[in-house]
Protein backbone atom coordinates (compact mmCIF):
# COMPACT_ATOMS: atom_id res chain seq x y z
CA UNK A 1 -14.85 18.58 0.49
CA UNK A 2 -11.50 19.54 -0.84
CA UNK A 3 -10.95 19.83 -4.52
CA UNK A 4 -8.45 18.88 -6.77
CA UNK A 5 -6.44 21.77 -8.37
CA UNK A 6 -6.13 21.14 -11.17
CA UNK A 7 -1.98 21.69 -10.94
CA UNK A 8 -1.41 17.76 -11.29
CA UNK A 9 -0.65 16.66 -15.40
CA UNK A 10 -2.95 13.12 -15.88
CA UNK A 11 -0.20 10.28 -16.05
CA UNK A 12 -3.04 8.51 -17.40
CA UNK A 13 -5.89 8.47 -19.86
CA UNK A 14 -8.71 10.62 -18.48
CA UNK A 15 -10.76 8.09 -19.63
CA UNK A 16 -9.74 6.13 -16.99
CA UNK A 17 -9.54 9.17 -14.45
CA UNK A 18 -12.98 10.65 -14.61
CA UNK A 19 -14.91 7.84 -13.16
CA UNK A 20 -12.39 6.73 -10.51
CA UNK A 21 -12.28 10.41 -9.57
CA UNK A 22 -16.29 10.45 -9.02
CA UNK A 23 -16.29 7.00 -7.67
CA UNK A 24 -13.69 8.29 -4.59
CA UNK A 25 -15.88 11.50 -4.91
CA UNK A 26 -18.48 9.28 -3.79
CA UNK A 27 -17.47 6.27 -2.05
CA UNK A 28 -14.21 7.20 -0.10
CA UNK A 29 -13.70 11.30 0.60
CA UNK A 30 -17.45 11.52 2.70
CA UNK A 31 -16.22 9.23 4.98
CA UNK A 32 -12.52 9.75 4.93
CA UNK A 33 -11.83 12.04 8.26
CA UNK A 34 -14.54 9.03 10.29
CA UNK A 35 -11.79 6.26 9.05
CA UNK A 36 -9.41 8.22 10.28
CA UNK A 37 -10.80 9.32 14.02
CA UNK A 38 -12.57 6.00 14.54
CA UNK A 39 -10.01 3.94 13.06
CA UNK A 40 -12.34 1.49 10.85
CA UNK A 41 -11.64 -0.70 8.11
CA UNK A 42 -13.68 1.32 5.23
CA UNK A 43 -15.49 -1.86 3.75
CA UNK A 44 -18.30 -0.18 2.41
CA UNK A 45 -15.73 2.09 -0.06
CA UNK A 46 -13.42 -1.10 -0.55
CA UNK A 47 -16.68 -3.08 -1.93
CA UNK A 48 -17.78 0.02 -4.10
CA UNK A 49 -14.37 0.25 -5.93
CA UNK A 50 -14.42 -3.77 -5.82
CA UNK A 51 -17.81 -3.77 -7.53
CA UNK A 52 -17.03 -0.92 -10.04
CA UNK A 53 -13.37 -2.98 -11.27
CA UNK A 54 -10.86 -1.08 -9.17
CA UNK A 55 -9.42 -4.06 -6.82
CA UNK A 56 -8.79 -6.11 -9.82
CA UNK A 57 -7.37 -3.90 -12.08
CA UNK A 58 -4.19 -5.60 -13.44
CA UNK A 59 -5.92 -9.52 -13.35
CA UNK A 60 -6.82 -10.85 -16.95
CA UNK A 61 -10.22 -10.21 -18.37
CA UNK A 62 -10.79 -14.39 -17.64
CA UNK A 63 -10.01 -13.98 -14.38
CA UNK A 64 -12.71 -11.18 -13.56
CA UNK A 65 -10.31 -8.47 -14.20
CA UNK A 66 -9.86 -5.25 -16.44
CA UNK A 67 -6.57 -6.90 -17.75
CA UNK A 68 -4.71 -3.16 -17.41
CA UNK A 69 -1.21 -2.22 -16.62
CA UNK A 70 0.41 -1.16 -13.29
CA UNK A 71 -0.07 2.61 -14.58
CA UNK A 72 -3.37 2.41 -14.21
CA UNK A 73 -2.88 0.32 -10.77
CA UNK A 74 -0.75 3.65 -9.24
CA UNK A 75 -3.52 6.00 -10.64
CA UNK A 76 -6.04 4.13 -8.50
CA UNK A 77 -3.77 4.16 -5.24
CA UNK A 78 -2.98 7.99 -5.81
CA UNK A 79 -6.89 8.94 -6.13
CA UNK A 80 -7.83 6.84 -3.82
CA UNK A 81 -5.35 8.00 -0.88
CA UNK A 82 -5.79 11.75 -2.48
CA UNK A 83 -9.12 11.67 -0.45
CA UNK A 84 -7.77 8.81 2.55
CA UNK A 85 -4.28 7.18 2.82
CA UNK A 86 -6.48 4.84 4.90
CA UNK A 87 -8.54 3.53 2.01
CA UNK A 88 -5.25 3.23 -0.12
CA UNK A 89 -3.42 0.68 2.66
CA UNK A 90 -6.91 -0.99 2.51
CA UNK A 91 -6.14 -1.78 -0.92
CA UNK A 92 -2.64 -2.13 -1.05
CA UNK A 93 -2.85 -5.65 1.13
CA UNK A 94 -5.59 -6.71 -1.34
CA UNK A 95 -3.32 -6.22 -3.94
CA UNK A 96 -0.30 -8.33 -1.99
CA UNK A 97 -2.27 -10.99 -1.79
CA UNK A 98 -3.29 -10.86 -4.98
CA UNK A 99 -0.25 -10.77 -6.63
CA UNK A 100 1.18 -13.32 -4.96
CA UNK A 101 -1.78 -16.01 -5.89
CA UNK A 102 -1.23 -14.71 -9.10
CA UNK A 103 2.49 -14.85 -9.64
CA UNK A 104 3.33 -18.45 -7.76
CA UNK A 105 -0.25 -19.52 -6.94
CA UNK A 106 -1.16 -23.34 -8.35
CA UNK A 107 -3.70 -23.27 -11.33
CA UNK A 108 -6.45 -24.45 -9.07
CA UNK A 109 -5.73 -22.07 -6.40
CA UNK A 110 -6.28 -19.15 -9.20
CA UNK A 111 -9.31 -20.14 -10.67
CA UNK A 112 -10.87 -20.25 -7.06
CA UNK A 113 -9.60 -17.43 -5.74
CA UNK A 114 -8.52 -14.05 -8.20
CA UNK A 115 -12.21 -13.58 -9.49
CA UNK A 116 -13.15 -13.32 -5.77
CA UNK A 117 -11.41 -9.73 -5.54
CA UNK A 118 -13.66 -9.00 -8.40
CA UNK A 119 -16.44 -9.78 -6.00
CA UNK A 120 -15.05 -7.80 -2.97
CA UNK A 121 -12.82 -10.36 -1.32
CA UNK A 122 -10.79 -8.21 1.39
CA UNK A 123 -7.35 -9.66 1.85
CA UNK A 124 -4.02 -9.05 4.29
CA UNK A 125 -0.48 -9.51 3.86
CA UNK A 126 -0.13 -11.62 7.38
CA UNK A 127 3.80 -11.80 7.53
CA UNK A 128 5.37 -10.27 10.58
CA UNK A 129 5.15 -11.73 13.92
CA UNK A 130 5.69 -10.42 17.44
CA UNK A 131 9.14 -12.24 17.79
CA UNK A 132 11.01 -11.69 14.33
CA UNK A 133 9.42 -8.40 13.17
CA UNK A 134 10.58 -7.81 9.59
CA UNK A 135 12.72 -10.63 9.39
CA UNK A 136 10.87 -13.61 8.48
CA UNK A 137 13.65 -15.90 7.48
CA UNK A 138 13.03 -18.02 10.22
CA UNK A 139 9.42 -18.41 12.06
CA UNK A 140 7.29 -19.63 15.29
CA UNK A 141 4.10 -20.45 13.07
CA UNK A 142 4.82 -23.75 11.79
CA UNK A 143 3.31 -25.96 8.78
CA UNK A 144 3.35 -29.64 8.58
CA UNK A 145 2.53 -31.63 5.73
CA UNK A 146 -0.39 -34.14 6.86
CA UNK A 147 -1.33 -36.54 4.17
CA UNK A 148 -3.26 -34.40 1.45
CA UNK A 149 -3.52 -31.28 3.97
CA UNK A 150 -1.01 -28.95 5.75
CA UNK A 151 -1.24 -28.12 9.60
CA UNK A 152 -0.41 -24.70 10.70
CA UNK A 153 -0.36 -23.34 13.89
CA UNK A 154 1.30 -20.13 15.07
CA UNK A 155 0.41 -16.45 15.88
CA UNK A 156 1.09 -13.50 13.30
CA UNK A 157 1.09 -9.83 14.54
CA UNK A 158 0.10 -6.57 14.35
CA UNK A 159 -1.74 -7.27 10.69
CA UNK A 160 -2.64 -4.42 9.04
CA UNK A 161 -5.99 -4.68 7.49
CA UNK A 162 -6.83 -7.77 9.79
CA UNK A 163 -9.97 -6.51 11.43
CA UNK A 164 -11.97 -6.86 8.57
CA UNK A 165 -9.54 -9.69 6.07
CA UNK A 166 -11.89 -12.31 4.52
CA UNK A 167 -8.91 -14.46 3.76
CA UNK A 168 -4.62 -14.10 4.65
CA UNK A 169 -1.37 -15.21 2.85
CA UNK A 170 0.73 -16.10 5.81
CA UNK A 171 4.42 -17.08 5.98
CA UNK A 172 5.17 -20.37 8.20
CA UNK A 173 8.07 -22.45 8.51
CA UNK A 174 7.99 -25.88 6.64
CA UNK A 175 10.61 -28.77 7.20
CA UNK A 176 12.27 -26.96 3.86
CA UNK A 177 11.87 -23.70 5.09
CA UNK A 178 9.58 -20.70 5.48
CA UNK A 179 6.57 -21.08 2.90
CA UNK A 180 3.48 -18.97 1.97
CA UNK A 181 -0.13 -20.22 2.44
CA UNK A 182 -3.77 -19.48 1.59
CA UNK A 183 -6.10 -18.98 4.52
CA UNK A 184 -9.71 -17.64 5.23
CA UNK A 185 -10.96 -16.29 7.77
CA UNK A 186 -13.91 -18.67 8.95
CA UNK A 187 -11.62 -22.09 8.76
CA UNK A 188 -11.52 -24.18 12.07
CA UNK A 189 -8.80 -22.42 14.16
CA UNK A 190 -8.53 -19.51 12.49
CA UNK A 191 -8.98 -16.21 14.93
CA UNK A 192 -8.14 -13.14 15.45
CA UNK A 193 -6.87 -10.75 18.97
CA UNK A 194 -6.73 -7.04 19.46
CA UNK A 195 -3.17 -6.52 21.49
CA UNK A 196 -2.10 -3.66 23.08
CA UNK A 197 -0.66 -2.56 20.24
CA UNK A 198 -3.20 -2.47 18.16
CA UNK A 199 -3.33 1.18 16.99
CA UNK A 200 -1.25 3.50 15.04
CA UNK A 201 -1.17 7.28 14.87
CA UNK A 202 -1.34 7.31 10.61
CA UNK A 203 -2.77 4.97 8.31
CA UNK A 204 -5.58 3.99 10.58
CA UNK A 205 -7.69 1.41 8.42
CA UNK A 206 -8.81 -0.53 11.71
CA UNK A 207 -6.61 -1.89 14.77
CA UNK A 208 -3.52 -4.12 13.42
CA UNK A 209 -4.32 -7.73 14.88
CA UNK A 210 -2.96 -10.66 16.02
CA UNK A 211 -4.27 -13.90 13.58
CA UNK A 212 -4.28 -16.83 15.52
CA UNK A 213 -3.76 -20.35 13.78
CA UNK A 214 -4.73 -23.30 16.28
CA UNK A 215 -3.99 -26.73 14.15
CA UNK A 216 -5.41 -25.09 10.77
CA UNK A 217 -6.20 -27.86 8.09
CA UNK A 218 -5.48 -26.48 4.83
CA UNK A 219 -5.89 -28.19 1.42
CA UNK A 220 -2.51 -29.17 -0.48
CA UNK A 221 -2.49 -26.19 -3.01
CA UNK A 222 -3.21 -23.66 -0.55
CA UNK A 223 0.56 -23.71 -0.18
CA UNK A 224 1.34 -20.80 -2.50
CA UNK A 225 4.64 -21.60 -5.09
CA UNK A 226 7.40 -24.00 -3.87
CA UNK A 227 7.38 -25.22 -0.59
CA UNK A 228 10.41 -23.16 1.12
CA UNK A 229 10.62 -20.30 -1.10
CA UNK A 230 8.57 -18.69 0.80
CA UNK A 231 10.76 -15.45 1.52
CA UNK A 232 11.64 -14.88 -2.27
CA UNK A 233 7.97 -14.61 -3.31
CA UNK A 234 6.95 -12.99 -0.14
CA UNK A 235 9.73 -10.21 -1.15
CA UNK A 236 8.90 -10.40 -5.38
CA UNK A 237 5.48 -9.44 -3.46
CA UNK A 238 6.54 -6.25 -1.77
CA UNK A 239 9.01 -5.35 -5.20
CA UNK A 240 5.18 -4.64 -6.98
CA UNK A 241 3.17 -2.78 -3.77
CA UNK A 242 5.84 -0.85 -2.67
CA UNK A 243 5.61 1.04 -6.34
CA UNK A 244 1.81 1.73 -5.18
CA UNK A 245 2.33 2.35 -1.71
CA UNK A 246 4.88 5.21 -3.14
CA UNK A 247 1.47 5.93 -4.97
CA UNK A 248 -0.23 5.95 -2.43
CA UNK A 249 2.14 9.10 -0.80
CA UNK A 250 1.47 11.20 -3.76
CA UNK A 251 -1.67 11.25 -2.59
CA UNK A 252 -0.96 12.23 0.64
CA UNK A 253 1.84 14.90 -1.03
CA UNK A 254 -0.91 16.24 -3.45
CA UNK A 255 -3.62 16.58 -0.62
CA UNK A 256 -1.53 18.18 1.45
CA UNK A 257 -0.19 20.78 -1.33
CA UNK A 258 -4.01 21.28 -2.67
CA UNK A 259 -5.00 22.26 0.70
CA UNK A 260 -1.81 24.31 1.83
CA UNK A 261 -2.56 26.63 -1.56
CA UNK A 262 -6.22 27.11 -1.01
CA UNK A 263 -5.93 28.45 1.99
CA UNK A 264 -2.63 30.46 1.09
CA UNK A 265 -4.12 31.79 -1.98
CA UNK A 266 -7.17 32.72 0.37
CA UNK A 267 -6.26 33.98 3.84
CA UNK A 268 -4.85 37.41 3.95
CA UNK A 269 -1.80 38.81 6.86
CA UNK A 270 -0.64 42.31 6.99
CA UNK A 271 -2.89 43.77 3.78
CA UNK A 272 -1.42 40.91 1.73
CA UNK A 273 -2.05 37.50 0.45
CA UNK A 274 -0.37 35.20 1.95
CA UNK A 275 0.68 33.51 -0.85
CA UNK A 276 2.06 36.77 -2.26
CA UNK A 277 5.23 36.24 0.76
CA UNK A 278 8.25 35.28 -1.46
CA UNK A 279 9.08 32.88 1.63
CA UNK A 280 5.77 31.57 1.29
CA UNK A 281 5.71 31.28 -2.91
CA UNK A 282 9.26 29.29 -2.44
CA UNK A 283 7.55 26.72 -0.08
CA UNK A 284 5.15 26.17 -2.94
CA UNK A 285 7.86 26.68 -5.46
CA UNK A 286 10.06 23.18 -3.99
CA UNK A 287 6.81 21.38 -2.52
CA UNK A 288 5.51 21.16 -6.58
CA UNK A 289 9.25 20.22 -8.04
CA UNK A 290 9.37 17.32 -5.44
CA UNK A 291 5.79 15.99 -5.92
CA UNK A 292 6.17 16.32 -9.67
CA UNK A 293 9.44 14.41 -9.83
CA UNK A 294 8.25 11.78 -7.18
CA UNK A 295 5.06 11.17 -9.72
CA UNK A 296 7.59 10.67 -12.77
CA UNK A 297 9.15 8.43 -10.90
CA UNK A 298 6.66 6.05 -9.44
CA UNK A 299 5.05 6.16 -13.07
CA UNK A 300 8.05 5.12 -14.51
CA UNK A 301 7.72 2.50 -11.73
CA UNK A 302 4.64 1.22 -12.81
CA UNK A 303 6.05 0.93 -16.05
CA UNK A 304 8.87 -0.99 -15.14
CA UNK A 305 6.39 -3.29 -13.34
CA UNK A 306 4.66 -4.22 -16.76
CA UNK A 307 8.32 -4.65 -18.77
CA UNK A 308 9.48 -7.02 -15.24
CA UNK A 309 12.55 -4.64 -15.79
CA UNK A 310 14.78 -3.54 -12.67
CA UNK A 311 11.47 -3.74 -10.23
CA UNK A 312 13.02 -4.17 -6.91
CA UNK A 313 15.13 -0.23 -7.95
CA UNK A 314 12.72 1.26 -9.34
CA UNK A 315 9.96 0.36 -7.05
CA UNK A 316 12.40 0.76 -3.90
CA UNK A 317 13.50 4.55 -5.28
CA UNK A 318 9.75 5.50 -5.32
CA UNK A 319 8.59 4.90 -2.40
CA UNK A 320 11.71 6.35 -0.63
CA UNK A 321 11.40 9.13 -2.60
CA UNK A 322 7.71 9.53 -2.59
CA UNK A 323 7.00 8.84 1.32
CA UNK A 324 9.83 11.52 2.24
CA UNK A 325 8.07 14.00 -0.66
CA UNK A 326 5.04 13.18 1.46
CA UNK A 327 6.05 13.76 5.14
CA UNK A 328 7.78 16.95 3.52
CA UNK A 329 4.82 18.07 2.42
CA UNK A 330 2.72 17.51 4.73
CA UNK A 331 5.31 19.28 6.99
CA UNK A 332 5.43 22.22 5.44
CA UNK A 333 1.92 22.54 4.46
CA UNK A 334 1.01 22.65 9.03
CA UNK A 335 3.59 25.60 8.56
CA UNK A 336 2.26 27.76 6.09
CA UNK A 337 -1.31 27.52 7.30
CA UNK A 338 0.13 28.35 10.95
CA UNK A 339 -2.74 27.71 13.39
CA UNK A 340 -5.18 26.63 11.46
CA UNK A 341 -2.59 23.99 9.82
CA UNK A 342 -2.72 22.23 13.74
CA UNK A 343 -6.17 22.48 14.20
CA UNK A 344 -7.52 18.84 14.86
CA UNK A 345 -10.70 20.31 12.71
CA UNK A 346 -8.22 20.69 9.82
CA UNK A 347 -6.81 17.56 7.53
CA UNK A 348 -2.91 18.96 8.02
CA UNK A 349 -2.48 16.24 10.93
CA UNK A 350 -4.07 13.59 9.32
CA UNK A 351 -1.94 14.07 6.12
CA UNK A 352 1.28 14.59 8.26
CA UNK A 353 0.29 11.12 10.09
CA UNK A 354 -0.58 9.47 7.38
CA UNK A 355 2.73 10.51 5.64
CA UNK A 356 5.48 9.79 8.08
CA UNK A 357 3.74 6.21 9.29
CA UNK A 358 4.62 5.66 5.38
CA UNK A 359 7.85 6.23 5.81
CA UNK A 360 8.12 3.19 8.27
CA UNK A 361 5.37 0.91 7.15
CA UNK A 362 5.88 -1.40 3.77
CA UNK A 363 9.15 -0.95 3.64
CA UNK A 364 11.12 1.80 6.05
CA UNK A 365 13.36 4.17 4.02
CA UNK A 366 16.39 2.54 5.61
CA UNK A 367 14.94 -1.15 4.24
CA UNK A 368 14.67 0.99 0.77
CA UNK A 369 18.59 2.31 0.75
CA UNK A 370 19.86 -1.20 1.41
CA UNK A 371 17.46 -2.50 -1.33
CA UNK A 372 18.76 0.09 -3.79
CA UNK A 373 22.86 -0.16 -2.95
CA UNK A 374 22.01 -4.33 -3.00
CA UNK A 375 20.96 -3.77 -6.68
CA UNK A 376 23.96 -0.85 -7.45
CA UNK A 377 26.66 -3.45 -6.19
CA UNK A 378 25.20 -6.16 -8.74
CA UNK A 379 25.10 -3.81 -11.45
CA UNK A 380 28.56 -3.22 -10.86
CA UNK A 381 29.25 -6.90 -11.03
CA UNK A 382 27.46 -7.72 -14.04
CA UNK A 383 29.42 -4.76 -15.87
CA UNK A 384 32.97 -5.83 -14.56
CA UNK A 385 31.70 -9.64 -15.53
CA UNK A 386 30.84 -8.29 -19.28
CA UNK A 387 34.41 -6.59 -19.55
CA UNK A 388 36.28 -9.22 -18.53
């Protein structure tokens, strides 16, 4: 097992820290390199840290929650994926559908469902679809309003988390426009494919299904906020995870780096330490700078979360900045431990996987830019508005 450093300042009470760092001790790193090669969903470890009060973190104490802030939220997804990035997209589509119950959800939709993450409930984030990709503005999987009950049929794609998902929020296209539902797994016409397409080479939490909806009878407040605002919430949604899925790099970057100096510090070339090679000590020397300043930032994230203050920047700038930290890492870790680093007995591929499928997945760094000029060019309006 590899072992934290001890390099990394606590963003975080260690109150906090100390048991999530024995209950990932426990529950995730044993089986973290199996998730990986066999490519499972990890649903013993997701119902361990959903039984000890880690999947509903940020929920009120009524709710079955711990009531804390998104601080604590990005210290869970940086732990978690410390030991497997695999575990930490495993929770990160909980969390999407969680938030999005809980921000725009009815009353009665709450009450039945946030206390089930409490319990274990394992969620995805069933947006994209074979057709559109990323942009869901307009839809094949349709909704119809049928007396007291909406009807959706349709086909959503490569959904990660979707092998094992208890329940889905899906986007479909209403007579108003596209809208986000409720739906569990088990309902009449509710299924689920393997494609061809199935697998990916980093972040591998179980093959990325279709979800098939044949004629699915939902009740009326399974539609999730306002019937066509589907998009807005869906994106609010992805303002708050992509915060922890920048998280959930730092992990990745911190692995990576913890491993890299261990064996540095321990492997010796031409009667010297290879960590003693000034090439070697300014790898280190730019690989700690970039993780530090990446970890400031998605903190400050998370704090930004809790004030609702300039999310969608904030958020957006740490995950760019943390998933390129990460693949950086991860890079340059393979290089300093030379052979060993691309042995496939060593964790240097998984990290380096793991890392640049992050760079793509919730939220590709180009996605990010646009996101962050979008909210420049508004500042810029706001300020020109206020002088004039």
């Amino acid at each position: 097992m590899q072992m934290p450093t001890g390099l990394w300042t606590d963003l975080v009470e260690p109150e906090f820290l100390a048991p999530l760092r024995r209950a990932v001790a426990e529950h995730v790193e044993p089986d973290a390199d199996a998730i990986d090669r066999e490519d499972v969903y990890p649903v013993a470890a997701i119902k361990e840290l959903a039984r000890q009060g880690y999947t509903s973190l940020t929920l009120p104490e009524d709710l079955g929650g711990r009531g804390l802030g998104f601080a604590h939220c990005a210290a869970l997804f940086e732990e978690a994926s410390y030991a497997s990035a695999a575990v930490g997209i495993s929770l990160i589509t909980i969390l999407q559908a969680q938030t999005i119950i809980r921000l725009f959800g009815a009353d009665s939709l709450k009450s039945t469902v946030l206390p089930e993450f409490g319990r274990g409930l394992i969620t995805s984030y069933a947006l994209t679809e074979a057709n559109h990709g990323s942009d869901v503005r307009s839809l094949d999987t349709k909704a119809v309003r049928d007396g007291d009950r909406w009807i959706l049929s349709g086909r959503k794609s490569f959904i990660t988390s979707g092998s094992a998902a208890e329940a889905y929020v899906i986007l479909a296209e209403t007579p108003v426009g596209v809208s986000a539902f409720f739906v569990r797994q088990g309902m009449d016409g509710v299924s689920t494919e393997e494609g061809p397409n199935a697998a990916t080479f980093g972040l591998r939490n179980g093959p990325h299904v279709d979800l098939v909806l044949d004629r699915v009878a939902l009740p009326a407040d399974h539609l999730i906020g306002v019937e066509g605002k589907g998009v807005r919430q869906a994106m609010t949604t992805l303002d708050y995870s992509r915060t922890m899925a920048a998280a959930i790099s730092l992990g990745i970057a911190r692995a990576a780096f913890d491993g890299a100096l261990a064996f540095a510090a321990g492997r010796s070339a031409f009667d010297r330490k290879i960590l003693d090679f000034q090439g070697i000590q300014w790898y280190f020397a730019d690989m700690l700078t970039e993780i530090d300043a990446a970890r400031l930032l998605t903190y400050e994230a998370a704090r930004k979360l809790d004030a609702h203050d300039d999310i969608a920047r904030f958020g957006s700038e740490a995950k760019l900045l943390a998933s390129r930290v990460a693949t950086g890492t991860a890079a340059r870790a393979v290089q300093i431990c030379g052979a060993y680093g691309v042995m496939e007995s060593a964790r240097f591929g998984r990290y380096l996987r793991d890392a640049k499928a992050y760079e793509i997945a919730g939220g590709s760094s180009e996605i990010l830019k646009n996101t962050i000029a979008k909210w420049l060019q508004q500042h810029v309006i706001r300020q020109q508005e206020a002088q004039s």
